[in-house]
C-alpha atoms as a PDB file:
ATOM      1  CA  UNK A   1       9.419   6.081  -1.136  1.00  0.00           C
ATOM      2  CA  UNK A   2       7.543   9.392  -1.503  1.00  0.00           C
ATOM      3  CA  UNK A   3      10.064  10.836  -3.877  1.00  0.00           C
ATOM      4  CA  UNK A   4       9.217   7.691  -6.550  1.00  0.00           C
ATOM      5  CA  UNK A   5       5.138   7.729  -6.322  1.00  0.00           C
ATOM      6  CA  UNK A   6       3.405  10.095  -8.801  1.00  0.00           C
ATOM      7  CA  UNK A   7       0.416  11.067  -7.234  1.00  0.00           C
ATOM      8  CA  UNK A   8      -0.725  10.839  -3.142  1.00  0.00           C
ATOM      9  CA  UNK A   9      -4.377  10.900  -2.288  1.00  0.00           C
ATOM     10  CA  UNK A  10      -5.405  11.548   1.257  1.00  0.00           C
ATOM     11  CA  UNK A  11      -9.454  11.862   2.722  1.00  0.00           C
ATOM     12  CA  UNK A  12      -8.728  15.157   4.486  1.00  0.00           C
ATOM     13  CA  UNK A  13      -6.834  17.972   5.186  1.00  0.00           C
ATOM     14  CA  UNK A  14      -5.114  16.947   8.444  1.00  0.00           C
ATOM     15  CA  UNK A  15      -4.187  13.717   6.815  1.00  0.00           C
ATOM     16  CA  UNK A  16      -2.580  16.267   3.791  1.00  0.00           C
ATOM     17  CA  UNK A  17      -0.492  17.803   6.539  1.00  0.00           C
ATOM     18  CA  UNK A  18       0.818  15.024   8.158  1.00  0.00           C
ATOM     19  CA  UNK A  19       2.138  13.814   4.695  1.00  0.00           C
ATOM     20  CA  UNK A  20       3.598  17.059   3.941  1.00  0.00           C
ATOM     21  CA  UNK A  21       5.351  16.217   7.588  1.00  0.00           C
ATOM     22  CA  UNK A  22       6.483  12.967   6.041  1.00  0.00           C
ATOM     23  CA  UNK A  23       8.292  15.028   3.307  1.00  0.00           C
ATOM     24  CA  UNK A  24       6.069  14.480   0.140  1.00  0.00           C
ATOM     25  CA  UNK A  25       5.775  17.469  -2.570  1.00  0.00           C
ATOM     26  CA  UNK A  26       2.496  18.762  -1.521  1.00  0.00           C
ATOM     27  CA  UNK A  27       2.568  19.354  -4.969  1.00  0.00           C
ATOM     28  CA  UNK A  28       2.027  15.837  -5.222  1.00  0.00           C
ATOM     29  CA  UNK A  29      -1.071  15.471  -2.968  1.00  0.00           C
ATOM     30  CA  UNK A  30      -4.800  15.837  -3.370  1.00  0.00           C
ATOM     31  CA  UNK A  31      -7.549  15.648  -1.089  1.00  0.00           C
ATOM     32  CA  UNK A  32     -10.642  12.652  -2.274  1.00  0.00           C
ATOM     33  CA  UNK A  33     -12.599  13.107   0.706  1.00  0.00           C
ATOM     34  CA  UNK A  34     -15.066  10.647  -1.096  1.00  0.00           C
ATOM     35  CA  UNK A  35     -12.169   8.165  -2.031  1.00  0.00           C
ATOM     36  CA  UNK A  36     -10.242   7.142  -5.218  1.00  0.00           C
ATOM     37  CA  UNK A  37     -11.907   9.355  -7.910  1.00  0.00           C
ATOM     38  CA  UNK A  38     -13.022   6.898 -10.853  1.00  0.00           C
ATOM     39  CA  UNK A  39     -13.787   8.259 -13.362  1.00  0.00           C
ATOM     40  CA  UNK A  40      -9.747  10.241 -13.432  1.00  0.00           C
ATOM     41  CA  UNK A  41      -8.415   6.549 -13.624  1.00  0.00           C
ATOM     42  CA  UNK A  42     -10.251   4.984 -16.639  1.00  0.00           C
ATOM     43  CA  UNK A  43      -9.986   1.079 -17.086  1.00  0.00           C
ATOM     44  CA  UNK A  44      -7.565  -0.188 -19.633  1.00  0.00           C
ATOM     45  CA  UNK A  45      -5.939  -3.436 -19.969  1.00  0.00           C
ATOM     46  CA  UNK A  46      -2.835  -4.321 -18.062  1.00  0.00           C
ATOM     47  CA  UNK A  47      -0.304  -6.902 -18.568  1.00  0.00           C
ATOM     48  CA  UNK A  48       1.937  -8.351 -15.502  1.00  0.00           C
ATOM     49  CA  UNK A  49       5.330  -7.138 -14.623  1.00  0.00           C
ATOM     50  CA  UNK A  50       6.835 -10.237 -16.036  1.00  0.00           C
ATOM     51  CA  UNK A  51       8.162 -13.145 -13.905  1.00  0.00           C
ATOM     52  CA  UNK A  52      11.930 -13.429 -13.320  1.00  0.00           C
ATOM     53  CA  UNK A  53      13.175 -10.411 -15.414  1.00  0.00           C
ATOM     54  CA  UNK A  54      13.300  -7.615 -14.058  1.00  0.00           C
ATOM     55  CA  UNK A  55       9.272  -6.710 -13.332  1.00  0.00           C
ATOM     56  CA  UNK A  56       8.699  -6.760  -9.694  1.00  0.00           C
ATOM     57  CA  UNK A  57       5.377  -5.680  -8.189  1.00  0.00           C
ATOM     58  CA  UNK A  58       5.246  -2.937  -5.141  1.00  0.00           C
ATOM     59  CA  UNK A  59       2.259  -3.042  -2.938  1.00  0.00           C
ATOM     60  CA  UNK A  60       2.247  -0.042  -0.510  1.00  0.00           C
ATOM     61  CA  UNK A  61      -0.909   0.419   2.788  1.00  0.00           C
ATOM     62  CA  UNK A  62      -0.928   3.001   4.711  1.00  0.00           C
ATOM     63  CA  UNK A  63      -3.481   2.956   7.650  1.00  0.00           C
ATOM     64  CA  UNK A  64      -4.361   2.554  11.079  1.00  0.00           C
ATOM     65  CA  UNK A  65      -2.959  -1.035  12.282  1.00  0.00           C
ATOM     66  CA  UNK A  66      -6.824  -1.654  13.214  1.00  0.00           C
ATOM     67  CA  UNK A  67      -9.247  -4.603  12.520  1.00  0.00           C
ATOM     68  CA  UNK A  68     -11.929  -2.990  10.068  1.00  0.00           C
ATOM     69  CA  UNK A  69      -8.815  -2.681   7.842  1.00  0.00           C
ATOM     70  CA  UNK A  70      -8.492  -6.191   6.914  1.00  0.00           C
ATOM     71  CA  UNK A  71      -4.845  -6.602   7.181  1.00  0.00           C
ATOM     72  CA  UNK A  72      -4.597 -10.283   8.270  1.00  0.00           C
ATOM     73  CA  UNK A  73      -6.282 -10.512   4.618  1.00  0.00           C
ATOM     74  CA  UNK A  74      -3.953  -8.651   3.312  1.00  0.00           C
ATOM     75  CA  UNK A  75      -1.204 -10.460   4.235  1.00  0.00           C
ATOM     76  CA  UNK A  76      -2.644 -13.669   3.662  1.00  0.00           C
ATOM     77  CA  UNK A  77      -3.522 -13.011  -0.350  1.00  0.00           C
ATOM     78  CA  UNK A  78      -0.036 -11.443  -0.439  1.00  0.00           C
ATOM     79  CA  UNK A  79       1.829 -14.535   0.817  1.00  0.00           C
ATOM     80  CA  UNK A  80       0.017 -17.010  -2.072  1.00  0.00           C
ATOM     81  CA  UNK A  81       0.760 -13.747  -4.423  1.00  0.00           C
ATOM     82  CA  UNK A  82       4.675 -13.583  -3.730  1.00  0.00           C
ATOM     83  CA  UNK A  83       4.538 -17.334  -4.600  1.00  0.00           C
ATOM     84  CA  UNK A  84       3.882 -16.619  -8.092  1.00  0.00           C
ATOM     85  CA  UNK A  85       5.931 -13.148  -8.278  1.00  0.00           C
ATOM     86  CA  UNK A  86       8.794 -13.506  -6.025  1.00  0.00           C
ATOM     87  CA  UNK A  87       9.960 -10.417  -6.299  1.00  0.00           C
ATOM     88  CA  UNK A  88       7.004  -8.891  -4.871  1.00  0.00           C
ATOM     89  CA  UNK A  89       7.089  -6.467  -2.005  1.00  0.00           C
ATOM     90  CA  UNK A  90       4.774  -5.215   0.810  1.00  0.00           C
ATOM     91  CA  UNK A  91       4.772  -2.335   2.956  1.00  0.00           C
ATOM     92  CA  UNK A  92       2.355  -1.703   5.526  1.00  0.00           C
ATOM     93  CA  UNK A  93       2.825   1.539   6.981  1.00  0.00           C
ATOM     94  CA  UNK A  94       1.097   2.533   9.944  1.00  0.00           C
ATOM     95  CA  UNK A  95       0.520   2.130  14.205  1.00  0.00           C
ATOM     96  CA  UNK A  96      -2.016   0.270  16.380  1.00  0.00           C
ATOM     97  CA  UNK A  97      -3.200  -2.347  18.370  1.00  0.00           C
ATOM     98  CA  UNK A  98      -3.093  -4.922  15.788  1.00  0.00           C
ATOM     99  CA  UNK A  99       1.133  -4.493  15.062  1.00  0.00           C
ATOM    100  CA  UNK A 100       2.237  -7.349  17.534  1.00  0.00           C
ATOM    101  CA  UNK A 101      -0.179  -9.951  16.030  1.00  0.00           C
ATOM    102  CA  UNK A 102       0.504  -8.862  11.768  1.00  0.00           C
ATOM    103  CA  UNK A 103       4.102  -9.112  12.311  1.00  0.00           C
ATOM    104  CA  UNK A 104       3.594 -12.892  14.024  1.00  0.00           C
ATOM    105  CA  UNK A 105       1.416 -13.433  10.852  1.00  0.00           C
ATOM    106  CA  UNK A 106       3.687 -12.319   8.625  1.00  0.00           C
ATOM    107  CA  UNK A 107       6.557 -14.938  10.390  1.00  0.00           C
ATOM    108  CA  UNK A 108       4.420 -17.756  10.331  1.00  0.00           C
ATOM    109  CA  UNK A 109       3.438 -16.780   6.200  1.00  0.00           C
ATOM    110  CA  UNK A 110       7.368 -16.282   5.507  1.00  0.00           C
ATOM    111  CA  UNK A 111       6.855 -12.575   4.362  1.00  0.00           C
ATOM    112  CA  UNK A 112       8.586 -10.704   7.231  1.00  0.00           C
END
């Protein structure tokens, strides 16, 4: 998946390394210690990936399997999401405490 993104932003330098470990082009990385730098992604208009040719939407989180991240939300807007755009994928990429109980989720929401 690494080889297909365009741009990887990580909040520090250990987190830089550990993607370089992963096998990204650390040409391909930059450090936002502050977050997703605004004002390099102006808003413009977007249009769907249109339903049932050929547009698919990708959604891609990569944390901690911890509580303050929200993923049972995550999972939960994602399951009335892929109802409208089937061919909608979800990766969650990451350890913790919280994998046993988002993978029952995910059964029970038919995204698994």
């Amino acid at each position: 998946m690494l080889e297909a993104v365009k741009l990887v932003l990580v909040r520090s330098e250990s987190l830089r390394r550990a993607v370089i470990h992963l096998g990204c082009d650390e040409k391909k990385i930059e450090v936002q210690r502050s977050g997703v730098p605004l004002d390099d992604f102006p808003f413009r208009e977007r249009s769907f990936p249109p339903r049932n040719r050929g547009g698919a939407w990708r959604f891609v989180q990569a944390c901690r399997l911890i509580e303050k991240k929200g993923l049972p939300v995550t999972l939960r807007v994602f399951a009335s999401f892929v109802r409208n755009y089937p061919d909608a994928t979800l990766t969650i990429a990451g350890e913790g405490p919280l994998l046993a109980q988002l993978r029952e989720l995910a059964r029970e929401l038919k995204i698994d």
